[in-house]
Structures are given as C-alpha cells and as structure tokens.
PDB file of N, CA and C in Angstrom:
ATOM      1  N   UNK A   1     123.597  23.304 -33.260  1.00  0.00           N
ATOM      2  CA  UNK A   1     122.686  22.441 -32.565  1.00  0.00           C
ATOM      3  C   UNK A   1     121.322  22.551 -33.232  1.00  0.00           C
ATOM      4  N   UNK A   2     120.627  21.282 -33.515  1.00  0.00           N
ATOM      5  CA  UNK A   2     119.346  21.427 -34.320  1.00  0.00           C
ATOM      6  C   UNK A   2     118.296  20.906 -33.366  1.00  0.00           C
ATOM      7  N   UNK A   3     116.868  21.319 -33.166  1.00  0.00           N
ATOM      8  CA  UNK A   3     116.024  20.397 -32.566  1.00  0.00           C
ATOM      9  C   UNK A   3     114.981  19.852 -33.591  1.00  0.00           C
ATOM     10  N   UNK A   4     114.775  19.068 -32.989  1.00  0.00           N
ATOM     11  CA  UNK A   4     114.130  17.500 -33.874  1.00  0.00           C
ATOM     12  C   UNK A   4     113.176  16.354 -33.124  1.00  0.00           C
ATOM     13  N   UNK A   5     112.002  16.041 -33.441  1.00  0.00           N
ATOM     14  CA  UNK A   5     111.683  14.872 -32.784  1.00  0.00           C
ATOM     15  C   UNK A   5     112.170  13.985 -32.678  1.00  0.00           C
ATOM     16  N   UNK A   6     111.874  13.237 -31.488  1.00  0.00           N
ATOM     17  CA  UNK A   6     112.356  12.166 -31.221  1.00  0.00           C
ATOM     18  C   UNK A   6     112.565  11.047 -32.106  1.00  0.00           C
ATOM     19  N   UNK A   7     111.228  10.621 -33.020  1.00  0.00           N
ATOM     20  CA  UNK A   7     110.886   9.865 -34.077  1.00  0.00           C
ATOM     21  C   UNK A   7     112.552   9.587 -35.313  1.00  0.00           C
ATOM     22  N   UNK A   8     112.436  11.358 -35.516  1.00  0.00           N
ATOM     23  CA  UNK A   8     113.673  11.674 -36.595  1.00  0.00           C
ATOM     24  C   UNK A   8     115.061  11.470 -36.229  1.00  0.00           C
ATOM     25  N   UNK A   9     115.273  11.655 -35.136  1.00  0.00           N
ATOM     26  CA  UNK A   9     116.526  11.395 -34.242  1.00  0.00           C
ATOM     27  C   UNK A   9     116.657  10.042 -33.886  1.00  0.00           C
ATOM     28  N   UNK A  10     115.420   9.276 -33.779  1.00  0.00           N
ATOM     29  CA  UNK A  10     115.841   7.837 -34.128  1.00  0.00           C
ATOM     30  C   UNK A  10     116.146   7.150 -35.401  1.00  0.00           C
ATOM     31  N   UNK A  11     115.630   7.231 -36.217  1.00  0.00           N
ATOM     32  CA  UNK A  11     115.724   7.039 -37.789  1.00  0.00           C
ATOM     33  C   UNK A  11     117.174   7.819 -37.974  1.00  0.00           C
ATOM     34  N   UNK A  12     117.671   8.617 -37.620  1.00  0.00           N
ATOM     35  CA  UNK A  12     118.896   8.964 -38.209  1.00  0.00           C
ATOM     36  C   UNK A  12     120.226   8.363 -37.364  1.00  0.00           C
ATOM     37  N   UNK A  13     119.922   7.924 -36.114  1.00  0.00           N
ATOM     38  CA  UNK A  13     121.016   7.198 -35.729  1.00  0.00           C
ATOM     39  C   UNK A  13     120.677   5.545 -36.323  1.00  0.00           C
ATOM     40  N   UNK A  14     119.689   5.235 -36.584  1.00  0.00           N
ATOM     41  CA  UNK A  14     120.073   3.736 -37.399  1.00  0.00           C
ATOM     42  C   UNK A  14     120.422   4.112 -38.510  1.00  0.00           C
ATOM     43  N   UNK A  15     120.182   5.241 -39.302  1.00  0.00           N
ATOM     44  CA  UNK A  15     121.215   5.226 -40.409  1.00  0.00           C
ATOM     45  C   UNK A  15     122.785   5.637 -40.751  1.00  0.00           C
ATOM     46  N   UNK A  16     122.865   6.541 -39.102  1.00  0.00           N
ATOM     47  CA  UNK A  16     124.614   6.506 -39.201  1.00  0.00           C
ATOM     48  C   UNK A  16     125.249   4.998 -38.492  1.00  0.00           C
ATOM     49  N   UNK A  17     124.850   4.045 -37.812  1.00  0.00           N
ATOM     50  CA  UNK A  17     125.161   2.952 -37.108  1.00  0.00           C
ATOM     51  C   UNK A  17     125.019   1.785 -38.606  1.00  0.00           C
ATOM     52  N   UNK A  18     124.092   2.122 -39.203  1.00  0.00           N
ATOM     53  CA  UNK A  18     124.140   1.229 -40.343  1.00  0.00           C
ATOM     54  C   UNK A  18     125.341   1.677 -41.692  1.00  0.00           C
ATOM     55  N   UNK A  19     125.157   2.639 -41.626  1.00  0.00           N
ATOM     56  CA  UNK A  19     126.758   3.128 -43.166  1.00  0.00           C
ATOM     57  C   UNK A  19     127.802   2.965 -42.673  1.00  0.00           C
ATOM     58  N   UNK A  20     128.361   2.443 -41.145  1.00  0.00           N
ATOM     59  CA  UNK A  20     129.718   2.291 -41.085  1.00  0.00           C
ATOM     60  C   UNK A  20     130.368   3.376 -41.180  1.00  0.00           C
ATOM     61  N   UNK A  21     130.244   4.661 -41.212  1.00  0.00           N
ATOM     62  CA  UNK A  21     131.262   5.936 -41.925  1.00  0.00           C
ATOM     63  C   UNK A  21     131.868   6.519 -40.411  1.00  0.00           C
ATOM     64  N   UNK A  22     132.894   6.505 -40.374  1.00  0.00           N
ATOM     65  CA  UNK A  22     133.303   7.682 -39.137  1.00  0.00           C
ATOM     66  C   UNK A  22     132.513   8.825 -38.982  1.00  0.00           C
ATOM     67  N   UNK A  23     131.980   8.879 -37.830  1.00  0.00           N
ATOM     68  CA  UNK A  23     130.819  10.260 -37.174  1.00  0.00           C
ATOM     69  C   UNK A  23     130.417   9.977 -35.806  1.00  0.00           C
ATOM     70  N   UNK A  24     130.049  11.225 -35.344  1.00  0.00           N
ATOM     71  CA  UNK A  24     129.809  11.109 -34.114  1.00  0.00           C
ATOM     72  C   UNK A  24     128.752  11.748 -33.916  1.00  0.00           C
ATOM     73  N   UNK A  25     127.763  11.328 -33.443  1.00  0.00           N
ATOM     74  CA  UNK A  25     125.892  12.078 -33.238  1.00  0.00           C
ATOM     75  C   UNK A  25     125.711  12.122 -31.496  1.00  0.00           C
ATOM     76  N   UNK A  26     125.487  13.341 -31.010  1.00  0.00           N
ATOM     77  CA  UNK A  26     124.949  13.491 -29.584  1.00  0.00           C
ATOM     78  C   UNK A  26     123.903  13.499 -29.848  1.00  0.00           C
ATOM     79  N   UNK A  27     122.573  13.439 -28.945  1.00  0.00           N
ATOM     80  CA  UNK A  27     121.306  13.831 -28.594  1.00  0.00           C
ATOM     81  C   UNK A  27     121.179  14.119 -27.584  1.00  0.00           C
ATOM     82  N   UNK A  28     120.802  15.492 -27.168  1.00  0.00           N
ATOM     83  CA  UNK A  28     120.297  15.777 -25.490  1.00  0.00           C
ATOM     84  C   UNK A  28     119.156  16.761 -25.623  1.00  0.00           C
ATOM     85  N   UNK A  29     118.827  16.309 -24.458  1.00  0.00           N
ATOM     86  CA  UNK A  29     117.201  16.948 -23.789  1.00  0.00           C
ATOM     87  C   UNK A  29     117.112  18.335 -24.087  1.00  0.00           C
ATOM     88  N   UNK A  30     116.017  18.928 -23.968  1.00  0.00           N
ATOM     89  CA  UNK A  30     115.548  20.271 -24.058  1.00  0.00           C
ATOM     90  C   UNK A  30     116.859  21.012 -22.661  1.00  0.00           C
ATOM     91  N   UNK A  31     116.528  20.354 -21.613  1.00  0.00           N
ATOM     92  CA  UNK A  31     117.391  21.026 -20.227  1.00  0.00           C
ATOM     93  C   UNK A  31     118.802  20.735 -20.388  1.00  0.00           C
ATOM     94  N   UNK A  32     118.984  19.990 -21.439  1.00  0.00           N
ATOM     95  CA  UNK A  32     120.763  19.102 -21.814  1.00  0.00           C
ATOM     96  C   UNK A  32     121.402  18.626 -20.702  1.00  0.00           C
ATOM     97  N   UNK A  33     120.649  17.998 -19.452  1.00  0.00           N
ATOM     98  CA  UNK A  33     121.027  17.214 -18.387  1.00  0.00           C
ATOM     99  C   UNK A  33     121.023  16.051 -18.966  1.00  0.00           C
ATOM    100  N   UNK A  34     120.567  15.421 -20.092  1.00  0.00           N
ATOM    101  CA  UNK A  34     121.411  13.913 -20.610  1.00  0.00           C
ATOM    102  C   UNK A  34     120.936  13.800 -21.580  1.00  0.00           C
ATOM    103  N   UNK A  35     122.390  12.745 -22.014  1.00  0.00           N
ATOM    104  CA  UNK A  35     122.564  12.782 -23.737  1.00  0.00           C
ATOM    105  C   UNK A  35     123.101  11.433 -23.599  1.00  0.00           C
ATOM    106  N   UNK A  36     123.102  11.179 -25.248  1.00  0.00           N
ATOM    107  CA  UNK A  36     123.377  10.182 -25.727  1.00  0.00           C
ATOM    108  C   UNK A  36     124.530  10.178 -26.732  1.00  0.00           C
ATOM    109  N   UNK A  37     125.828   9.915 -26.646  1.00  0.00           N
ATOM    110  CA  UNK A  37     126.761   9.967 -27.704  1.00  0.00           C
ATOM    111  C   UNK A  37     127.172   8.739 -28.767  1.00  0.00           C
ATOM    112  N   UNK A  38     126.738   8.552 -29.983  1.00  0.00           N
ATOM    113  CA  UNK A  38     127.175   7.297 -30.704  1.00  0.00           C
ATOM    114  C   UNK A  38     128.503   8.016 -31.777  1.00  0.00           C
ATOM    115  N   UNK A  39     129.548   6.682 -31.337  1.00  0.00           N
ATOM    116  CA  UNK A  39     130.441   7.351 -32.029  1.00  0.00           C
ATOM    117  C   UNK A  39     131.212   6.062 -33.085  1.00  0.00           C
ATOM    118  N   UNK A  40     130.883   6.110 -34.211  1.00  0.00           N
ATOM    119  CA  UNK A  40     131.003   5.314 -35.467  1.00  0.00           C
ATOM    120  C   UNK A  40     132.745   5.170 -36.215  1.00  0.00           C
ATOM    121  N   UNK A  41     133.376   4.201 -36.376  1.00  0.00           N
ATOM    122  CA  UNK A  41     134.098   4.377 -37.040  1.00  0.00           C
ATOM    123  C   UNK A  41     134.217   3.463 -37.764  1.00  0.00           C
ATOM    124  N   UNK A  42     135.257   2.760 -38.556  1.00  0.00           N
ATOM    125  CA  UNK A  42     134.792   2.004 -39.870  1.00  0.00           C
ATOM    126  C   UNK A  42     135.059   0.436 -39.267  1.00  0.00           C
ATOM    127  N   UNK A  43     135.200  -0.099 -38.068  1.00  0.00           N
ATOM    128  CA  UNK A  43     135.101  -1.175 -37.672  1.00  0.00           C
ATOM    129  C   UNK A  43     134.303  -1.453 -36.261  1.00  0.00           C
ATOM    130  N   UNK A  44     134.183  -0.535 -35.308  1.00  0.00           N
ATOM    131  CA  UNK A  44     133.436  -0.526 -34.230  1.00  0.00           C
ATOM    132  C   UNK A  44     132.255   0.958 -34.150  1.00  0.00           C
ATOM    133  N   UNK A  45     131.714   0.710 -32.872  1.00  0.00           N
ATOM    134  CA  UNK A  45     130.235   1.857 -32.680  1.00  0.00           C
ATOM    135  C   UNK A  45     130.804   1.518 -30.999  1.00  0.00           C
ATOM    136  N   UNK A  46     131.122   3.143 -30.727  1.00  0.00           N
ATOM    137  CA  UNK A  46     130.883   3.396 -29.037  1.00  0.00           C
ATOM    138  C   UNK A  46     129.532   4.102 -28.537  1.00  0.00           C
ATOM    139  N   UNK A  47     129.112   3.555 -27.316  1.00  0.00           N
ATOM    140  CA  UNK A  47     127.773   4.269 -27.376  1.00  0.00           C
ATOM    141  C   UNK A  47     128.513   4.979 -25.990  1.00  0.00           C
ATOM    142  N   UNK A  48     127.701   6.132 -25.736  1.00  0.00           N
ATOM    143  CA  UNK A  48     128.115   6.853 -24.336  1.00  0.00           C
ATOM    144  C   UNK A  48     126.967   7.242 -23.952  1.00  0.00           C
ATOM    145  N   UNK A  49     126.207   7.196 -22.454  1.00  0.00           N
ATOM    146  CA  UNK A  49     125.633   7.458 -21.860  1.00  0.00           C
ATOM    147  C   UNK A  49     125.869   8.658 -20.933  1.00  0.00           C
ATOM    148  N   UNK A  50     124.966   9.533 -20.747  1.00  0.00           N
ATOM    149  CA  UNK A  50     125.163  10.518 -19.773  1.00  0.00           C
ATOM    150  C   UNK A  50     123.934  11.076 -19.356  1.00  0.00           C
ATOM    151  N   UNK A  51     123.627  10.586 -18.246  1.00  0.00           N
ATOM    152  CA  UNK A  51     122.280  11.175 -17.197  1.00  0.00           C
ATOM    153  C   UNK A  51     121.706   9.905 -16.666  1.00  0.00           C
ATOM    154  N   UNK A  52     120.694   9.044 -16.292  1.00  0.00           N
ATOM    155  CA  UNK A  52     120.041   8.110 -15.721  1.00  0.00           C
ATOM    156  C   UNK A  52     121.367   7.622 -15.415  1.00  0.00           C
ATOM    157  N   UNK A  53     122.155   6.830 -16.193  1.00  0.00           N
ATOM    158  CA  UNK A  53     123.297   5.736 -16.349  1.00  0.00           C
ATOM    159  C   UNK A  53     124.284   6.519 -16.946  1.00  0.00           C
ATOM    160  N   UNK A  54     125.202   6.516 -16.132  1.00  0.00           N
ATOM    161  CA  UNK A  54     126.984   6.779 -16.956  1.00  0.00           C
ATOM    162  C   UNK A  54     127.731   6.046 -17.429  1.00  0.00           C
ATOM    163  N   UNK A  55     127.635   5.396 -18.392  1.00  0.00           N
ATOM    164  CA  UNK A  55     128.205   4.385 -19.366  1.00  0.00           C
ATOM    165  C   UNK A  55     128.844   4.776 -20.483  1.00  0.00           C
ATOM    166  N   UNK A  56     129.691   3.812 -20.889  1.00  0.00           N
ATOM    167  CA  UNK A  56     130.450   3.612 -22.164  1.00  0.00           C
ATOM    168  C   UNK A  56     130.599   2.042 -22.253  1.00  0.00           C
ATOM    169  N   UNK A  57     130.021   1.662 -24.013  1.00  0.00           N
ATOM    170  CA  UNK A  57     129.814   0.810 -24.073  1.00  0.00           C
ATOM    171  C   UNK A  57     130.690   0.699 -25.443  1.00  0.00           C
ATOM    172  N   UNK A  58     131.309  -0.700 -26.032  1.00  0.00           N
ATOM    173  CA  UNK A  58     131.669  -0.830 -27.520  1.00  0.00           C
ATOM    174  C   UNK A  58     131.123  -1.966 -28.181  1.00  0.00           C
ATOM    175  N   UNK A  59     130.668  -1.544 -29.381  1.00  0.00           N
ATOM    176  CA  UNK A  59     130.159  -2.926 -30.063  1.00  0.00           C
ATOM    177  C   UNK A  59     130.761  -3.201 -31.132  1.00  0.00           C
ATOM    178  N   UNK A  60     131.315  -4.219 -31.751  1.00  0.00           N
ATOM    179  CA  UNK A  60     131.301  -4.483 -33.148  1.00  0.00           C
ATOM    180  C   UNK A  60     130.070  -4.753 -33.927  1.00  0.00           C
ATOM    181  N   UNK A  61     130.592  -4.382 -35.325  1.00  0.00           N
ATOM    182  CA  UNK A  61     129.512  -4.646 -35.748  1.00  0.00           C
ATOM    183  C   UNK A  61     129.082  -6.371 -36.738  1.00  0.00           C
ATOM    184  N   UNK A  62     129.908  -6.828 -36.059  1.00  0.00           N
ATOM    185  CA  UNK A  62     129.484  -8.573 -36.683  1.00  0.00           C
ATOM    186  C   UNK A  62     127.584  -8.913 -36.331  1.00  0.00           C
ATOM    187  N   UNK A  63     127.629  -8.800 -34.778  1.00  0.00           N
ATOM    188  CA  UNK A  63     126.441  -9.044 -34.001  1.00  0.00           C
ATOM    189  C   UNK A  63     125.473  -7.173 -33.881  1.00  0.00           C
ATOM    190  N   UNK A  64     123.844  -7.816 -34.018  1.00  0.00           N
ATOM    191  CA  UNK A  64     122.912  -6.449 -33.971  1.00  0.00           C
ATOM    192  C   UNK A  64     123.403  -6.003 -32.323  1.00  0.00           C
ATOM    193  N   UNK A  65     123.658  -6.679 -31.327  1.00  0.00           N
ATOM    194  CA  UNK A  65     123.475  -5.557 -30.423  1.00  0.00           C
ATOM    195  C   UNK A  65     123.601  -4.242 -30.114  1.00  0.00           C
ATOM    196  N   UNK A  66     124.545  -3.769 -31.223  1.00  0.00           N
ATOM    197  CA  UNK A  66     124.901  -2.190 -31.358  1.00  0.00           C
ATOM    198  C   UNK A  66     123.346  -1.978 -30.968  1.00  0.00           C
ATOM    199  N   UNK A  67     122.778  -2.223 -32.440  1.00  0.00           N
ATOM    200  CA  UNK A  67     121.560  -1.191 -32.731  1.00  0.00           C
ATOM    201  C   UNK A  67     120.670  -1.433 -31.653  1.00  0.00           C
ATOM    202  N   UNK A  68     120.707  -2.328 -30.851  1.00  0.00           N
ATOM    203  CA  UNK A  68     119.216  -2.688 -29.749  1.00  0.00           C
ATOM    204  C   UNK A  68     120.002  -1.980 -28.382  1.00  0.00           C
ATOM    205  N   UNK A  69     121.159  -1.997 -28.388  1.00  0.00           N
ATOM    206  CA  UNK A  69     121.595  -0.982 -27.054  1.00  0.00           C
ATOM    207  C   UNK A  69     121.422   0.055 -27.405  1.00  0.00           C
ATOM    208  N   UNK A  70     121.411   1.055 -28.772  1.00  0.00           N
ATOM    209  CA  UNK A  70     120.885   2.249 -28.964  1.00  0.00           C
ATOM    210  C   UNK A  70     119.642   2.090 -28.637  1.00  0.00           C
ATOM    211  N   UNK A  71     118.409   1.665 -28.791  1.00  0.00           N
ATOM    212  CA  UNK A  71     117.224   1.893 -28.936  1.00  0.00           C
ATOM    213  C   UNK A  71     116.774   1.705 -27.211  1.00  0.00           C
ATOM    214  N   UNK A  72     117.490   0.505 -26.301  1.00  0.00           N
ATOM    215  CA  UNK A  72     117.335   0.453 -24.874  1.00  0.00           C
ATOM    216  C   UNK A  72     118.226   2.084 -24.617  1.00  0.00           C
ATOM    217  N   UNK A  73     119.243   2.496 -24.853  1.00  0.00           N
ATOM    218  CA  UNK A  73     119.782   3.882 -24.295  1.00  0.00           C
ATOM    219  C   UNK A  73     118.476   4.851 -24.484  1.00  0.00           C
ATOM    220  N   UNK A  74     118.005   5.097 -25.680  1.00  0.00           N
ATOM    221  CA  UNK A  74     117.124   6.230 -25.796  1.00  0.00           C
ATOM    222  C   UNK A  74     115.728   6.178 -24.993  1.00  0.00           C
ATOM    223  N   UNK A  75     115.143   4.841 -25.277  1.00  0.00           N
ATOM    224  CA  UNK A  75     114.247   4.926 -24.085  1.00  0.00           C
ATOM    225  C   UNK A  75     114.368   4.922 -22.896  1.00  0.00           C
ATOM    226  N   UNK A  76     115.468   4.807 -22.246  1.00  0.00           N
ATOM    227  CA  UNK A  76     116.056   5.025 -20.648  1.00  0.00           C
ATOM    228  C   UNK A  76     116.290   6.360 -20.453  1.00  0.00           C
ATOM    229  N   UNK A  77     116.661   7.085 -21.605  1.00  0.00           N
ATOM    230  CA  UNK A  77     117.144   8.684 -21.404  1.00  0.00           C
ATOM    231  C   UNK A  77     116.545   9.203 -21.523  1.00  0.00           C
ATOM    232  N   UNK A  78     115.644   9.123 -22.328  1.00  0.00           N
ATOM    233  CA  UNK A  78     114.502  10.127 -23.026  1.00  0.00           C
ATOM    234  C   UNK A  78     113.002   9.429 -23.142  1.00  0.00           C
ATOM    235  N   UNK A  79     112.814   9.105 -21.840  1.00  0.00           N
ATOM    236  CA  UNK A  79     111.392   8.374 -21.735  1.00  0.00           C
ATOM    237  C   UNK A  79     110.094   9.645 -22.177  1.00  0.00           C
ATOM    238  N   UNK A  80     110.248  10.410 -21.735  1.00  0.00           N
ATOM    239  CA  UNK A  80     108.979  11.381 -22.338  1.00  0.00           C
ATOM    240  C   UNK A  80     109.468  12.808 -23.101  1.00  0.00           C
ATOM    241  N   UNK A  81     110.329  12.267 -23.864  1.00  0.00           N
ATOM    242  CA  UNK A  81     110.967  13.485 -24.450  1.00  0.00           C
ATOM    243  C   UNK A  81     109.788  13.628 -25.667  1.00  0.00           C
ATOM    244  N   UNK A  82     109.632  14.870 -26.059  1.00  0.00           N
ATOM    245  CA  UNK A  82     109.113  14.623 -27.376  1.00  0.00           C
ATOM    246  C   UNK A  82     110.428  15.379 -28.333  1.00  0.00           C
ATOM    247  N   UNK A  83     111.318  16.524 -28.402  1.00  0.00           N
ATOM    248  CA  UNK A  83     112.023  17.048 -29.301  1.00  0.00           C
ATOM    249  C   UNK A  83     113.222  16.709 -28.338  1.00  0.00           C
ATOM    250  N   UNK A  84     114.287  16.915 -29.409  1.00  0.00           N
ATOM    251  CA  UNK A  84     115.679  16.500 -29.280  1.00  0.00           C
ATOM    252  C   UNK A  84     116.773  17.089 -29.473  1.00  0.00           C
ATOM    253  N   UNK A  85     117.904  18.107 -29.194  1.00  0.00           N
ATOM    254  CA  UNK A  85     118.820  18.432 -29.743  1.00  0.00           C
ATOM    255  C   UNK A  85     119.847  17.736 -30.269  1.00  0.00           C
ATOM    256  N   UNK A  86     119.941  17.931 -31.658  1.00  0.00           N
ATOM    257  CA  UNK A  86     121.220  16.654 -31.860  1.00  0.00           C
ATOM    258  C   UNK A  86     122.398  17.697 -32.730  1.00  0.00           C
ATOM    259  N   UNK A  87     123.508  17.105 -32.526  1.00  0.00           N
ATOM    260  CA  UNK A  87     125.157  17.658 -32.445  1.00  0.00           C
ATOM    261  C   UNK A  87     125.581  16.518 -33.091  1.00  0.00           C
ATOM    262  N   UNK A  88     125.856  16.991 -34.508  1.00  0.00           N
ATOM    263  CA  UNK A  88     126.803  15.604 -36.068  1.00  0.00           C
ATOM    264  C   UNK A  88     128.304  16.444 -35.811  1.00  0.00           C
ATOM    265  N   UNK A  89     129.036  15.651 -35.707  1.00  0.00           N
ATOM    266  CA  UNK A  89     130.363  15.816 -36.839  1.00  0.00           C
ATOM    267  C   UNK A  89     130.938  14.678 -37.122  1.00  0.00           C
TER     268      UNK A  89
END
C-alpha cells in the first residue's frame, strides 16, 4: 500500500483507463472507510464504489464516460482528502 496525493492518484488512474491494459487500482482514505476500485481489461473499465454510494458501474470504452464517472466518483469520495492510499495489481 503506497500513500500519495490526491493530484497523483488522479493522473495515474487516467493513465491506466487510457492504456487499455488489464489492472486493477484501489484508492482509499487515510481511515480506509471508502475507496474507489477501477478495474481495466482490454475491452471494458468497471468502476466500484465503496463509502458515500455503493456502486458498480461498466463502461466501454467507445464513449468518454468511463473517464468523467471516475473523476464524479473521486470527488464524491474524497471531497477533502488531501493523501491517498492506492493498491495496483
């Protein structure tokens, strides 16, 4: 588990949502009462919610909404977060 600003933890999930590669990136809070799971594979992006909202969502990637439901998830979860724990495999 690494911690990281928020800033960097955004910039690195538009770059695993953009390469298409199979991976899976959590982010959760300092208290790890909610996270964010994006999980990539070489034709779709699942997003998973956990804390404010319990969701699971799927996008293809023809249309951007992937990337703008990531960016609405993180500011719903992590409205005054400043650092981040994030979990790759």
């Amino acid at each position: 588990m690494k911690c990281l600003p928020i800033k960097q933890a955004e910039t690195l999930l538009k770059k695993v949502v953009k390469q298409h590669r199979p991976t899976t990136l959590t982010l959760l809070t300092k208290k790890k009462d909610r996270s964010v799971t994006v999980q990539v594979t070489t034709v779709a992006m699942k997003l998973i919610e956990r804390g404010y909202l319990k969701q699971d969502q799927n996008f293809s990637f023809e249309d951007n909404a992937g990337k703008h439901a990531v960016q609405q998830a993180l500011k719903r979860e992590f409205p005054r977060s400043h650092q981040l724990y994030m979990i790759k495999t």
